[in-house]
Protein backbone atom coordinates (compact mmCIF):
# COMPACT_ATOMS: atom_id res chain seq x y z
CA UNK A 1 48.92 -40.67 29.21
CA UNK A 2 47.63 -41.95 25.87
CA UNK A 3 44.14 -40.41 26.92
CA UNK A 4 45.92 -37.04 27.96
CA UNK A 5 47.53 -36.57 24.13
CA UNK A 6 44.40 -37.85 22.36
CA UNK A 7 42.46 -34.35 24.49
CA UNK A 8 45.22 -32.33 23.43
CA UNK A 9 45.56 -33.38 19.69
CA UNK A 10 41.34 -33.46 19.40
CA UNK A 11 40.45 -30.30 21.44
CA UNK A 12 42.16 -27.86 19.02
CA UNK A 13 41.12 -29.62 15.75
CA UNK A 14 36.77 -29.69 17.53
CA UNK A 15 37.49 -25.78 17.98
CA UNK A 16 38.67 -24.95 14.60
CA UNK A 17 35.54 -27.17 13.32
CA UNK A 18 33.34 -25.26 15.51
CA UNK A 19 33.95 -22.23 14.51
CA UNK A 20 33.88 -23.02 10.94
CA UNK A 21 30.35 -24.46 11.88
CA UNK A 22 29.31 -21.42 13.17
CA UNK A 23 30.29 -18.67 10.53
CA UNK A 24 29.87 -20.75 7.27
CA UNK A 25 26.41 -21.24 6.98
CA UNK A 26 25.35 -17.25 6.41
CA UNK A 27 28.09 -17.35 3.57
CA UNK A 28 27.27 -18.36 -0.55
CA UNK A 29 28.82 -17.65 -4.08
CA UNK A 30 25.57 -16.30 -4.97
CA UNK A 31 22.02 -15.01 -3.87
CA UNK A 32 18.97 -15.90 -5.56
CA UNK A 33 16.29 -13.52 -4.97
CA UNK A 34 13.00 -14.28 -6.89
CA UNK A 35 10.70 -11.56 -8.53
CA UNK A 36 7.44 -13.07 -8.62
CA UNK A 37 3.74 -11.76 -9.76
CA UNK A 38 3.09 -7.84 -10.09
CA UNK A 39 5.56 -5.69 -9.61
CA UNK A 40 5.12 -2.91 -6.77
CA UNK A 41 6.12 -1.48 -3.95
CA UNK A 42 6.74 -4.88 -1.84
CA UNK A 43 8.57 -6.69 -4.77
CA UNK A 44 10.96 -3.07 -5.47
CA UNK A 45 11.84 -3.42 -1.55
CA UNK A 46 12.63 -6.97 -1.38
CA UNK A 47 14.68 -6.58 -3.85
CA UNK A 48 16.53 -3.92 -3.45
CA UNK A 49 17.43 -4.59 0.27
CA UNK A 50 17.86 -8.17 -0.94
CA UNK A 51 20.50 -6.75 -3.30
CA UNK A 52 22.07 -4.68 -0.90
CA UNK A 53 22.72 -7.68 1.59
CA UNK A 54 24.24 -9.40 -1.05
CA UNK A 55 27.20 -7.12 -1.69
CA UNK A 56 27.08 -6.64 2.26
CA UNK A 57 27.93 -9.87 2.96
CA UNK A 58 30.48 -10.50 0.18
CA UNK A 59 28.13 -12.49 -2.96
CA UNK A 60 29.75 -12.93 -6.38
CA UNK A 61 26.85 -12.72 -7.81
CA UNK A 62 22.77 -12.34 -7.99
CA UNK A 63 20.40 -14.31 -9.85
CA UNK A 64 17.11 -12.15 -10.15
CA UNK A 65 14.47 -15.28 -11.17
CA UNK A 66 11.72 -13.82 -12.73
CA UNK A 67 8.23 -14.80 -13.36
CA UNK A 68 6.00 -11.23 -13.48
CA UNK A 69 2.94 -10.08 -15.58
CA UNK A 70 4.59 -6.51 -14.79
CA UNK A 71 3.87 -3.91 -12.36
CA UNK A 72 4.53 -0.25 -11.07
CA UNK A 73 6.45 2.27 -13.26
CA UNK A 74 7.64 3.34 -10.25
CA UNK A 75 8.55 0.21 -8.26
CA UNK A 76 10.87 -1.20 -11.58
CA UNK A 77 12.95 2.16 -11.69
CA UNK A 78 13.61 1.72 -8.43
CA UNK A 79 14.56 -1.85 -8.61
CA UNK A 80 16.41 -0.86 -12.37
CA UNK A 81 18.22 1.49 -10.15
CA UNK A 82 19.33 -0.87 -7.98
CA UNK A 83 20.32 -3.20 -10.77
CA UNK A 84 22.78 -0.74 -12.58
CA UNK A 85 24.27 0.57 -9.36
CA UNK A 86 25.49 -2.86 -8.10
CA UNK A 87 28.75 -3.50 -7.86
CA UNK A 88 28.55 -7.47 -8.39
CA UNK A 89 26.87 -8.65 -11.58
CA UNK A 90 22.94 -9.52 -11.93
CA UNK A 91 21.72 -12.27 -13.88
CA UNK A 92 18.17 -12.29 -14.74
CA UNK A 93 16.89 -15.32 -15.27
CA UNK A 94 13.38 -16.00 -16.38
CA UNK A 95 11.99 -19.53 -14.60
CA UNK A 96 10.62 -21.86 -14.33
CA UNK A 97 8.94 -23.35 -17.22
CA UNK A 98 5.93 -21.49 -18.12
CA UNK A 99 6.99 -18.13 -16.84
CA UNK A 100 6.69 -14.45 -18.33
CA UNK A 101 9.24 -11.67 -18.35
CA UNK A 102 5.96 -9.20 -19.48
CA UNK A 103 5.97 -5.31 -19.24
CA UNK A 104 7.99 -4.05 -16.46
CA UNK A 105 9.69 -7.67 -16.43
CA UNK A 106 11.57 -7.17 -20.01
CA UNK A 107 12.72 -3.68 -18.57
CA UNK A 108 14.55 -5.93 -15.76
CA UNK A 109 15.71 -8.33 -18.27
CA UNK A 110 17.32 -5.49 -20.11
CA UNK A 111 18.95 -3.70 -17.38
CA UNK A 112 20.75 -6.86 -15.94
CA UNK A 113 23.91 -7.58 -17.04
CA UNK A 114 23.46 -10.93 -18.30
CA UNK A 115 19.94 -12.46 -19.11
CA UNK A 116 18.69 -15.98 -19.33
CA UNK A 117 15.27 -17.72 -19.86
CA UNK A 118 14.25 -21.38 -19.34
CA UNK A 119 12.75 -23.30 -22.08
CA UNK A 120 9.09 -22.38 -22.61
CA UNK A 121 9.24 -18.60 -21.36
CA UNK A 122 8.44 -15.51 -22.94
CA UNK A 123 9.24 -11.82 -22.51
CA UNK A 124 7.97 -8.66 -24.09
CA UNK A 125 4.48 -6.46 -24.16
CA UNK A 126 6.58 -3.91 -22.62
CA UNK A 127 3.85 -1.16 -23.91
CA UNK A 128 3.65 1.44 -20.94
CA UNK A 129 -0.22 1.23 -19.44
CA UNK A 130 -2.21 4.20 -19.73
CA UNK A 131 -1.95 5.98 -16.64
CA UNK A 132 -5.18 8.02 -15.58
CA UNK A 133 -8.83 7.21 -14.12
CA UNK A 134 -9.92 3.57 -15.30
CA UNK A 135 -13.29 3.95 -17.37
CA UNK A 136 -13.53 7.71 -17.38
CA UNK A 137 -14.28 9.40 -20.71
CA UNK A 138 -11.52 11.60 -21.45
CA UNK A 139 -11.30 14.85 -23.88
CA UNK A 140 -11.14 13.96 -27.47
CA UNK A 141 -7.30 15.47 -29.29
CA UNK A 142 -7.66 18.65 -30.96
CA UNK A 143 -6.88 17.80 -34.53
CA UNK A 144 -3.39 18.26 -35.87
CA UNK A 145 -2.19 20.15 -38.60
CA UNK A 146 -1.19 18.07 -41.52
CA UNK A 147 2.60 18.87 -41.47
CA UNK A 148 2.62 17.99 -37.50
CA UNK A 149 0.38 14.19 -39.07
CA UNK A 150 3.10 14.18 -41.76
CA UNK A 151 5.98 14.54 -39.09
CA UNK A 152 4.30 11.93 -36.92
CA UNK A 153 3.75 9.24 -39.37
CA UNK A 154 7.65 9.86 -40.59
CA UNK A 155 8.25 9.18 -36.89
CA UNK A 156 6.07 6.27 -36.56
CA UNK A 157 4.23 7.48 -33.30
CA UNK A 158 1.47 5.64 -32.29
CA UNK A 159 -2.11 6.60 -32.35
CA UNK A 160 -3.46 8.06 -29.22
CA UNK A 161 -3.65 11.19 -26.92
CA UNK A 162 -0.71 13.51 -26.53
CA UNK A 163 0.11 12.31 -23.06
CA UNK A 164 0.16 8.99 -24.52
CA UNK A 165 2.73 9.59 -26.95
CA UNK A 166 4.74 11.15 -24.11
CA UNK A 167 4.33 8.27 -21.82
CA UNK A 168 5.07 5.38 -24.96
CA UNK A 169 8.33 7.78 -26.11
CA UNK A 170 9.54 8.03 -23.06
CA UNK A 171 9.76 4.14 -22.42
CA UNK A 172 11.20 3.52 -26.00
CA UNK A 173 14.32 6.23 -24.84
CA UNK A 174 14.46 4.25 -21.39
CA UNK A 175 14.55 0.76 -22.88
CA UNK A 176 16.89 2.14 -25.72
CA UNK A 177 19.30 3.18 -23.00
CA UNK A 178 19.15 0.11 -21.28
CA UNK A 179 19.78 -1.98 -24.57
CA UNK A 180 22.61 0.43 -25.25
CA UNK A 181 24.09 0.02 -22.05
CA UNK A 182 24.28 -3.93 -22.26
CA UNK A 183 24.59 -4.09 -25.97
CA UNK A 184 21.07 -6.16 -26.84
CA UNK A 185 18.90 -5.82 -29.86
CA UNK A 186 17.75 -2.09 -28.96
CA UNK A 187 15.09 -2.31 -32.54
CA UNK A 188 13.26 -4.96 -30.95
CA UNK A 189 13.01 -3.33 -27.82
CA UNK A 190 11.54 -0.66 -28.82
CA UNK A 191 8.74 -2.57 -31.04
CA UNK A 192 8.06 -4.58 -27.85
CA UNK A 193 7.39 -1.21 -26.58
CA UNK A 194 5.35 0.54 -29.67
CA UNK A 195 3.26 -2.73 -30.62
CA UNK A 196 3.58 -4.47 -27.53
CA UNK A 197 5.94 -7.78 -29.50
CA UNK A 198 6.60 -10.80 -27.23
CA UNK A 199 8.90 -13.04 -28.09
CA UNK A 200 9.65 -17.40 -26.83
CA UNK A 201 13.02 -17.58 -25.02
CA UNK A 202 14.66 -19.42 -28.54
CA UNK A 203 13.72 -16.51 -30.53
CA UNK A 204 14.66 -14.16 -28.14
CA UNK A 205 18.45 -15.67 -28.13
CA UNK A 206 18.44 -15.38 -32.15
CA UNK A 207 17.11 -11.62 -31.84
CA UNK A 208 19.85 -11.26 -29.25
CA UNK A 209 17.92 -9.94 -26.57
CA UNK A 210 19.31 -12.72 -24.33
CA UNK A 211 22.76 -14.47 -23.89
CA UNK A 212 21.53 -17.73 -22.80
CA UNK A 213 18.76 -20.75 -22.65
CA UNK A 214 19.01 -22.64 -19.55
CA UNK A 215 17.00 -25.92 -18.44
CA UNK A 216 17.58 -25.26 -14.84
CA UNK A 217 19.83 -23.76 -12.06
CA UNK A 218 22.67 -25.62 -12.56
CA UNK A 219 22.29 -25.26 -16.35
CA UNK A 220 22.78 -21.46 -15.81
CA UNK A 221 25.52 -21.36 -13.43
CA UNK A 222 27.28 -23.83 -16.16
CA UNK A 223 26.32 -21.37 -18.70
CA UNK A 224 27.02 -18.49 -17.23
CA UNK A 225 31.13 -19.49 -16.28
CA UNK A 226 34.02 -17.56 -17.96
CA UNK A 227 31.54 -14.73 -19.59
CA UNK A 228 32.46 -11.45 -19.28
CA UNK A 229 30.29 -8.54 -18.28
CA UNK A 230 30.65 -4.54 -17.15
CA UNK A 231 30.16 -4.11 -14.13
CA UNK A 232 30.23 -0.11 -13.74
CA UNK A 233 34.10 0.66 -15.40
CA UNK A 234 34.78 -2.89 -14.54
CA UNK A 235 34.76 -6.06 -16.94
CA UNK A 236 34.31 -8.72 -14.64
CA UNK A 237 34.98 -12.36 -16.07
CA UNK A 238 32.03 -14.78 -14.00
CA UNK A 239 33.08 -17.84 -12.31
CA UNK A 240 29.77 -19.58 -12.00
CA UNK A 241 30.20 -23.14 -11.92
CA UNK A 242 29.38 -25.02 -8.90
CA UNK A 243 28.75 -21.93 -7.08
CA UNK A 244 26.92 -22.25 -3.59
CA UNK A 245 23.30 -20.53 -4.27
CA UNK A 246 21.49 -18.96 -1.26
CA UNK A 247 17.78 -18.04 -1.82
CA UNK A 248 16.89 -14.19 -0.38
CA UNK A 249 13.52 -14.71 1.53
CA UNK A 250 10.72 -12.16 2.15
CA UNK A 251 10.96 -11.04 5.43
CA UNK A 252 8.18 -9.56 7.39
CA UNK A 253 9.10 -6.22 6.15
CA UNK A 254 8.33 -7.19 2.74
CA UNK A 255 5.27 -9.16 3.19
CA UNK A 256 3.82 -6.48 5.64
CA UNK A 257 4.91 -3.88 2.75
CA UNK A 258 2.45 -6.41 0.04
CA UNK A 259 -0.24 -6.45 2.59
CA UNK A 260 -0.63 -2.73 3.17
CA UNK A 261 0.13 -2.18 -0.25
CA UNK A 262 -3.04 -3.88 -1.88
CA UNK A 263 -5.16 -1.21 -3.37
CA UNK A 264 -8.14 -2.90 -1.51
CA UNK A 265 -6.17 -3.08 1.92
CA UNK A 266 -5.22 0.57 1.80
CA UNK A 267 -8.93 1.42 0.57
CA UNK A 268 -10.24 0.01 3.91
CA UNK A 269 -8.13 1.42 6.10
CA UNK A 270 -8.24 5.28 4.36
CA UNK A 271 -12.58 4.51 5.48
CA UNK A 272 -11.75 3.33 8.93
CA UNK A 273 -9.57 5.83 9.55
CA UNK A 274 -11.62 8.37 8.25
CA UNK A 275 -14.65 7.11 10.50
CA UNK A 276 -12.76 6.17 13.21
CA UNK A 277 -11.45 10.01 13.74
CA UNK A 278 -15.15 11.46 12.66
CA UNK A 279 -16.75 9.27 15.55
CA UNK A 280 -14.08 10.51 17.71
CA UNK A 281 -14.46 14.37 17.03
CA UNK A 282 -18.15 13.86 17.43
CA UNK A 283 -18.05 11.89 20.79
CA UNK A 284 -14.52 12.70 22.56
CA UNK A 285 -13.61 10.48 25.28
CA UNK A 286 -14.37 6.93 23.95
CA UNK A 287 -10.62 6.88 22.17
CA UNK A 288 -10.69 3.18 20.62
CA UNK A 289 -12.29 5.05 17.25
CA UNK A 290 -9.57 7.65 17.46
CA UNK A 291 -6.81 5.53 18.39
CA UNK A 292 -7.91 2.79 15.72
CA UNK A 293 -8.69 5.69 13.35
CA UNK A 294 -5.38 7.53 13.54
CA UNK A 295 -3.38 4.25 13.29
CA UNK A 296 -4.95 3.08 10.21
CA UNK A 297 -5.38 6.64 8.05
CA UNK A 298 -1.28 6.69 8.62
CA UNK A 299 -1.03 3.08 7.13
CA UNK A 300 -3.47 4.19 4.53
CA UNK A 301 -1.12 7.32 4.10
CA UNK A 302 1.82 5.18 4.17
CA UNK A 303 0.60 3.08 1.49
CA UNK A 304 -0.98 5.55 -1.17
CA UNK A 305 2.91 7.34 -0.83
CA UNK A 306 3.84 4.02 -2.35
CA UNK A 307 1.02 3.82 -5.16
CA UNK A 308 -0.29 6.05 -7.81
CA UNK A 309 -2.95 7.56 -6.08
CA UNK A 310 -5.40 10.29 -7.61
CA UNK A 311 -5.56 13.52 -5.19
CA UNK A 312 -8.91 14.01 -7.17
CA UNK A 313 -10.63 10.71 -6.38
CA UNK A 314 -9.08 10.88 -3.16
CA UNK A 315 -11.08 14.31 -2.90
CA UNK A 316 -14.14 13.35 -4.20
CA UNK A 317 -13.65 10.41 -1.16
CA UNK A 318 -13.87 12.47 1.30
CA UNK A 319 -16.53 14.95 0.15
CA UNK A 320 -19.20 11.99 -0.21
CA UNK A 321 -17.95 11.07 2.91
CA UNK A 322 -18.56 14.73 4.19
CA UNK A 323 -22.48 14.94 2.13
CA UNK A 324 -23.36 11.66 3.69
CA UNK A 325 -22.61 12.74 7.00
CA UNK A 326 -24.08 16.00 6.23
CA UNK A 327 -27.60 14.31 5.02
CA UNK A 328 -27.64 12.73 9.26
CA UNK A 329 -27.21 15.71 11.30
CA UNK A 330 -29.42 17.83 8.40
CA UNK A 331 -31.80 15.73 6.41
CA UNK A 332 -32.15 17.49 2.89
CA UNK A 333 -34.62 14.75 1.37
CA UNK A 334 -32.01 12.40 0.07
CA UNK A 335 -29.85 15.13 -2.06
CA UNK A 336 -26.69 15.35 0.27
CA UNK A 337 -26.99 11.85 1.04
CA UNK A 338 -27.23 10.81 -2.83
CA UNK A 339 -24.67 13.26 -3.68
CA UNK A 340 -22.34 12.13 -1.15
CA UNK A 341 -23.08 8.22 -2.67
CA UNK A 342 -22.01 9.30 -6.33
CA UNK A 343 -19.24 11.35 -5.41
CA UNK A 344 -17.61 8.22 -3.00
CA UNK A 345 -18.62 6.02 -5.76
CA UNK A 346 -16.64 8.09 -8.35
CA UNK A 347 -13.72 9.12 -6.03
CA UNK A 348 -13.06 5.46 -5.27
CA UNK A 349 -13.31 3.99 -9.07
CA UNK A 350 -10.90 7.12 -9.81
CA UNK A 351 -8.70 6.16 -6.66
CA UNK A 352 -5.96 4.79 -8.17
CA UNK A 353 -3.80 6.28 -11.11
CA UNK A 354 -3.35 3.29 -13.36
CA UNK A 355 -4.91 0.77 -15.71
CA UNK A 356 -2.94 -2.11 -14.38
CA UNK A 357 -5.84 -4.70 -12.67
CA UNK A 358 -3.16 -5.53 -10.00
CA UNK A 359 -3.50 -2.10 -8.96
CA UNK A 360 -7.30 -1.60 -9.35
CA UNK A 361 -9.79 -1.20 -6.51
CA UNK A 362 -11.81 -3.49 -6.92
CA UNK A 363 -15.59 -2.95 -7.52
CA UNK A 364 -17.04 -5.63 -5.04
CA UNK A 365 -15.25 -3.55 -2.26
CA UNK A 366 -16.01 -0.31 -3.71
CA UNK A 367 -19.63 -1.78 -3.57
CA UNK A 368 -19.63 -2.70 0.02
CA UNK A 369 -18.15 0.16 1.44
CA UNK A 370 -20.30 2.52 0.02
CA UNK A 371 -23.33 0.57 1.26
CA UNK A 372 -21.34 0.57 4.51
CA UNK A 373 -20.58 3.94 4.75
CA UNK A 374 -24.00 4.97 3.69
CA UNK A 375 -25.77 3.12 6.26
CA UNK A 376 -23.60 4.47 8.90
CA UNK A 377 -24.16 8.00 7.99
CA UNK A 378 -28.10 7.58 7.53
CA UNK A 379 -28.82 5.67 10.65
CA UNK A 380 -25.92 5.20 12.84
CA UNK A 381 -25.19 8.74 12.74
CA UNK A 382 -28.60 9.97 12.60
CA UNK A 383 -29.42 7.49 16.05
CA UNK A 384 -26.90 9.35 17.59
CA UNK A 385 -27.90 13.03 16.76
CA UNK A 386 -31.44 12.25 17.86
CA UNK A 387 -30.22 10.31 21.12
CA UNK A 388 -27.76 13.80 22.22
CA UNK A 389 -31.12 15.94 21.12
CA UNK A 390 -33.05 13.60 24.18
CA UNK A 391 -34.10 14.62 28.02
CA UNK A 392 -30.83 13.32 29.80
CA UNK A 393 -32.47 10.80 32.14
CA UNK A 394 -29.52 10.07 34.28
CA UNK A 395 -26.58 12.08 36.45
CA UNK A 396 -27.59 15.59 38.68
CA UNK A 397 -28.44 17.94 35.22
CA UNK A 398 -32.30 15.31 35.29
CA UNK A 399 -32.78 16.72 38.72
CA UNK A 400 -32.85 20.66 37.45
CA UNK A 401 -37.02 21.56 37.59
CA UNK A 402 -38.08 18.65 39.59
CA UNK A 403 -40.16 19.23 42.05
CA UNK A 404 -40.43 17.53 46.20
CA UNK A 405 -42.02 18.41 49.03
CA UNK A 406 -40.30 19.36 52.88
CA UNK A 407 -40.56 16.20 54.88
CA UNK A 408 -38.70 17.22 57.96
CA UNK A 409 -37.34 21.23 59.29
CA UNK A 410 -34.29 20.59 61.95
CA UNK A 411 -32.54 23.65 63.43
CA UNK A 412 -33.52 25.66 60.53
CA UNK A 413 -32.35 23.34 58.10
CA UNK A 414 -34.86 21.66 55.63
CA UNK A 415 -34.65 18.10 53.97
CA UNK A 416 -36.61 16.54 51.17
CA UNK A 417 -36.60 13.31 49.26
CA UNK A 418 -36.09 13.16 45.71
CA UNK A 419 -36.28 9.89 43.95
CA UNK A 420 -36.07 7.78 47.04
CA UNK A 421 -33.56 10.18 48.60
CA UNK A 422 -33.13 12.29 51.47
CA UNK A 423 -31.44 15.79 50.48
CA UNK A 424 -30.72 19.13 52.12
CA UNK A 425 -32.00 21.76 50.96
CA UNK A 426 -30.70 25.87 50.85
CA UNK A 427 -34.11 28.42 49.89
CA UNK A 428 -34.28 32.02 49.86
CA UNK A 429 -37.36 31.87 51.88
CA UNK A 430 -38.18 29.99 55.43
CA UNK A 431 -38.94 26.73 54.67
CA UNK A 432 -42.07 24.62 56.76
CA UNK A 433 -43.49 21.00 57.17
CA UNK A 434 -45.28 19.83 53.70
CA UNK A 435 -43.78 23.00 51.84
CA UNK A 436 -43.30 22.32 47.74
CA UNK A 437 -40.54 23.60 46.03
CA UNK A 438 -39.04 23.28 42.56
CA UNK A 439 -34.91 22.41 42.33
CA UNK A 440 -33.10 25.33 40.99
CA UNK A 441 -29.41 24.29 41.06
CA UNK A 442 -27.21 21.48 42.85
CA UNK A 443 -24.56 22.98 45.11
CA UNK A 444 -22.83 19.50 45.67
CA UNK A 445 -25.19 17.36 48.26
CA UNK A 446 -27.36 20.35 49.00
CA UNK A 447 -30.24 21.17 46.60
CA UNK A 448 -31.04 25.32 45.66
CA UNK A 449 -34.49 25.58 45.85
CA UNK A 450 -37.18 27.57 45.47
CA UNK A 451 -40.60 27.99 47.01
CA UNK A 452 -43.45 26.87 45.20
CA UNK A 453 -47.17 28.14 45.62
């Protein structure tokens, strides 16, 4: 009896523990998703699924940690994007020790609703990189007029080309806006911008282009309790303290995203794929080059979609690609195949769109694939033009002009053996003992021939 109660008083209470077991572990107060080195296309995805999960599954709030030497235009506005269109609030929060907010990562820091740095941080240099082919000369400015000088030293515009100017004035606006929205120190925003100012996390609280200096997690969740921030229309009062934290991992879409995504990585695959279809076209039937071709120019495709790629040194790619290849089937004495070397050479330095090293190809693999591709074009190309240019020594097309002689004449019907084989033969003329004749045609096991004096 006593053991009949104790199941029906325990069985109810293991279920309701069960189930709390079961469902409780996917749920937090907060996510924690962590921005870490050069910003790009991986880091923008992570992120903005990451944030996108979070108000799926219910978070109060996001802490962004950030530790980033900068990155993409492209990839921040899409993760600023992300930022302003959440509907739970975003604190950035610049950590550990030692880290950097830099270039694209004061942008962040701006755009979050509430920002935070750990003692011994910095943030700023938020200077826009000059976007354009690494190392090329470029067109000197025409000179200006001196009321247009006069209007843009009143206007304190930096010193540089035209598109410059457009690219530095257009980040000052965007930052301005941002500073604006979430009512920071919008001057020194804008000199971070101009002059490129950084500034330690305890000046950055006295300029007021953070709200708080935190030691550690726990610090900041402290910090951050009872503030009040906009969130869209909405002032939203944070309750912070204590709060469960849940880190947001990379998944393998993320960290197949970074892989693909490396300037080198793409590089290599753009030349396989671009080899892998030509030895296709050239010798149909093999498929591994086409199949191992085609999958890698579409993750090369996928990739440069992602990055700022230049069409032009993409261009000049693939004509020194198409000289080299030209110098194997018709040797010119070196000047397609040196051609084709400068232009590859060029197109691949001028490959990608942007100053920022992260995002450089770099010259050790531009070396190596040039010498690649050039020895492939000049010998393993050329072996195979002279080999298809050869007597084919194999299959029925080697017997056409050989010659035998009659060895045997049954009912009409003559035989002679070729290469160690008896075949029939069909001739226009009666055939005898000992007769030569030359082989005209194969007419499947029977050989055309005809009579030979």
């Amino acid at each position: 009896m006593l053991t009949d109660m104790l199941r029906r008083s325990l069985l109810p209470a293991l279920f309701l523990v069960c189930t709390f077991c079961i469902g409780a572990p996917a749920w937090a107060d907060a996510w924690r998703i962590e921005v870490e080195g050069a910003i790009g296309p991986a880091t923008a995805d992570h992120v903005v699924r990451g944030l996108d999960q979070a108000q799926a599954e219910g978070a109060s709030f996001v802490i962004l940690r950030i530790d980033t030497p900068g990155g993409l235009d492209m990839a921040m506005r899409d993760m600023i994007k992300a930022i302003l269109a959440s509907r739970i609030p975003v604190i950035a929060y610049v950590a550990p020790g030692g880290a950097r907010a830099a270039s694209a990562g004061t942008y962040l820091m701006y755009a979050s609703h509430l920002a935070a740095m750990a003692p011994g941080t910095n943030l700023g240099a938020a200077t826009p990189v000059q976007m354009g082919s690494p190392g090329m000369p470029q067109m000197p400015d025409q000179p200006a007029g001196e009321e247009e000088q006069e209007e843009g030293e009143q206007e304190g515009t930096q010193p540089g080309s035209a598109m410059e100017r457009k690219m530095v004035n257009d980040a000052v606006a965007y930052i301005r806006g941002l500073a604006q929205l979430r009512g920071r120190n919008a001057e020194w925003a804008e000199t971070a911008v101009r002059e490129g100012a950084s500034l330690s996390a305890a000046d950055a609280l006295e300029k007021g282009v953070i709200e708080i200096i935190a030691a550690d997690t726990a610090d900041l969740l402290a910090q951050s309790d009872g503030r009040e921030v906009r969130v869209g229309e909405t002032v939203v009062t944070l309750d912070t303290e204590g709060a469960a934290v849940r880190t947001h991992e990379r998944d393998w879409r993320s960290d197949f995203l970074g892989v693909i995504t490396n300037p080198n990585v793409a590089y290599i695959l753009m030349m396989i794929g671009i080899y892998g279809l030509l030895l296709e076209f050239y010798n149909p039937g093999v498929g591994l080059p086409g199949v191992l071709g085609a999958i890698s120019l579409v993750l090369a495709l996928y990739a440069f979609q992602a990055l700022p790629v230049s069409y032009a040194g993409m261009g000049l790619i693939i004509l020194g690609v198409t000289l080299m290849t030209a110098e194997a089937f018709a040797p010119s004495f070196g000047i397609l195949g040196l051609g084709g070397i400068v232009a590859f050479v060029i197109g691949s330095i001028m490959l990608m769109d942007t100053d920022l090293p992260a995002y450089q190809v770099a010259l050790p693999t531009i070396i190596a694939v040039t010498a690649f591709s050039a020895l492939t074009a000049f010998f393993a190309l050329g072996m195979l033009l002279r080999a298809r240019k050869q007597a084919v020594v194999s299959g029925m097309e080697h017997l056409m002009g050989a010659g035998a002689v009659v060895e045997s004449v049954d009912n009409g019907g003559a035989r002679v053996r070729l290469e160690g084989e008896l075949w029939s033969v069909r001739c226009g003329e009666p055939l005898a003992l000992n007769d030569r004749v030359i082989v005209r045609d194969v007419d499947g096991l029977t050989l055309i021939v005809d009579k030979s004096d």
